[in-house]
Protein backbone atom coordinates (compact mmCIF):
# COMPACT_ATOMS: atom_id res chain seq x y z
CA UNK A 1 34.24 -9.94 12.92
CA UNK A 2 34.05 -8.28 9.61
CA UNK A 3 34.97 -4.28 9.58
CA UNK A 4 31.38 -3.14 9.11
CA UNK A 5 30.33 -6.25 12.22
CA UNK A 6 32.82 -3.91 14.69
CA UNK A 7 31.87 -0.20 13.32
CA UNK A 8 27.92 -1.68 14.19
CA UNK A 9 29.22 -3.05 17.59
CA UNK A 10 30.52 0.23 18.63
CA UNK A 11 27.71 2.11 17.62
CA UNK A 12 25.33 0.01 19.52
CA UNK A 13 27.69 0.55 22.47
CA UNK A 14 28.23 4.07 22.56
CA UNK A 15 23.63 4.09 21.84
CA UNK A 16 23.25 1.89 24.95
CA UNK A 17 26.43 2.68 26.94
CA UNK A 18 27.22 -1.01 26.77
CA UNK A 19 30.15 -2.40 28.71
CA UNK A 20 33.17 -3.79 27.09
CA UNK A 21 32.22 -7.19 25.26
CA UNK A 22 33.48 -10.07 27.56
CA UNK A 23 35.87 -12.45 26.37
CA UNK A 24 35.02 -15.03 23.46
CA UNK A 25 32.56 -12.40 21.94
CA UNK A 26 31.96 -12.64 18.33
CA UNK A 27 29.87 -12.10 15.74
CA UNK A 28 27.21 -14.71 16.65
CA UNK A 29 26.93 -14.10 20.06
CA UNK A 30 23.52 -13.10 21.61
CA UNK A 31 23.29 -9.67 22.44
CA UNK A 32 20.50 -9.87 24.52
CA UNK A 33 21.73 -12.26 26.53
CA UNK A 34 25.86 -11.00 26.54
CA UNK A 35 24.61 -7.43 27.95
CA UNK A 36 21.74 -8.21 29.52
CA UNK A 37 19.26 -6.25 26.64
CA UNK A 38 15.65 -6.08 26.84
CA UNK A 39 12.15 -5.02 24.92
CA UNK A 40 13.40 -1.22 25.45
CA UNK A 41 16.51 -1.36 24.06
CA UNK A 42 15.56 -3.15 20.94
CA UNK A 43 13.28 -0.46 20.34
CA UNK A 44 16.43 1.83 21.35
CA UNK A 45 18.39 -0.24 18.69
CA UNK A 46 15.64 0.51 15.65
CA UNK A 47 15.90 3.82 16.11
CA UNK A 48 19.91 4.23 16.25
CA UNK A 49 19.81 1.99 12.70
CA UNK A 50 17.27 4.30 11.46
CA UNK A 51 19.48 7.39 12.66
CA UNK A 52 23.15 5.95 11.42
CA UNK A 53 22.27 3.54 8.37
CA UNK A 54 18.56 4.86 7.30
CA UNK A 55 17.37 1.63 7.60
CA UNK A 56 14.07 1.59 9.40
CA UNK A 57 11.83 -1.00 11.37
CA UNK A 58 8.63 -2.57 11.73
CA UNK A 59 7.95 -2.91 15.19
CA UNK A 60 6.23 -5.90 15.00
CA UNK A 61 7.88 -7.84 12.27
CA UNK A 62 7.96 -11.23 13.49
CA UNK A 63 11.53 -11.03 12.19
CA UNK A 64 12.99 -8.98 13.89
CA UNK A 65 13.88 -11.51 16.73
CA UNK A 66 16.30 -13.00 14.05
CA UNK A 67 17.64 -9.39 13.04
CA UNK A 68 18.45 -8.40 15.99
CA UNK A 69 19.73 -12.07 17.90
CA UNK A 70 22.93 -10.91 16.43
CA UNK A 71 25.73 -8.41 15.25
CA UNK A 72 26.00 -11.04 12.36
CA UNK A 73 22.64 -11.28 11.38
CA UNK A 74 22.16 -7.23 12.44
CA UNK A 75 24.92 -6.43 9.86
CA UNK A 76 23.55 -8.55 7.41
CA UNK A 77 20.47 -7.55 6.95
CA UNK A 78 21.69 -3.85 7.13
CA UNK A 79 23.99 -4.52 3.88
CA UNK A 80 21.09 -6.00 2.24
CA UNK A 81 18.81 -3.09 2.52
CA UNK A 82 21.40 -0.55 1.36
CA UNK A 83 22.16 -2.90 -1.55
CA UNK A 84 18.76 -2.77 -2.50
C-alpha cells in the first residue's frame, strides 16, 4: 500500500471503529466484505471523505460501487479530484 492507501485505511478505521485488517490485506481487498460493511456505512464513509479530503458524493452515482470496492480505487479517485 502506497502512504496516502494506509493514512485512508486508518481514517476509515478510526470513522467505523474497524478491527485490525486480517492477514493478506491489501490495497485491493474488498472492504465490504473484509469487515463485514454495509449500505450504512458507505453512507458513513461519504461523509468522513467529505469531512477529511473535501471530496463529496452523489448518493446514487452508479459509481460509487467501484469507488468504494476498494482502498485502491477509494484513494484513487480521491487524488484525482484534488488534482482537478
Amino acid at each position: 500500500m502506497t502512504d496516502f492507501e494506509r493514512e485512508l485505511l486508518g481514517v476509515l478505521r478510526e470513522a467505523l471503529m474497524l478491527n485490525e485488517p486480517p492477514a493478506g490485506f491489501n490495497a485491493q481487498s474488498n472492504l465490504f466484505q473484509t469487515f463485514g460493511l454495509d449500505s450504512v456505512d458507505a453512507l458513513e464513509i461519504m461523509m468522513v471523505i467529505k469531512r477529511e479530503y473535501g471530496i463529496g458524493f452523489s448518493p446514487v452515482d452508479e459509481q460509487n460501487k467501484k469507488i468504494f470496492m476498494n482502498i485502491d480505487q477509494l484513494a484513487a479517485y480521491i487524488t484525482s479530484k484534488r488534482s482537478a
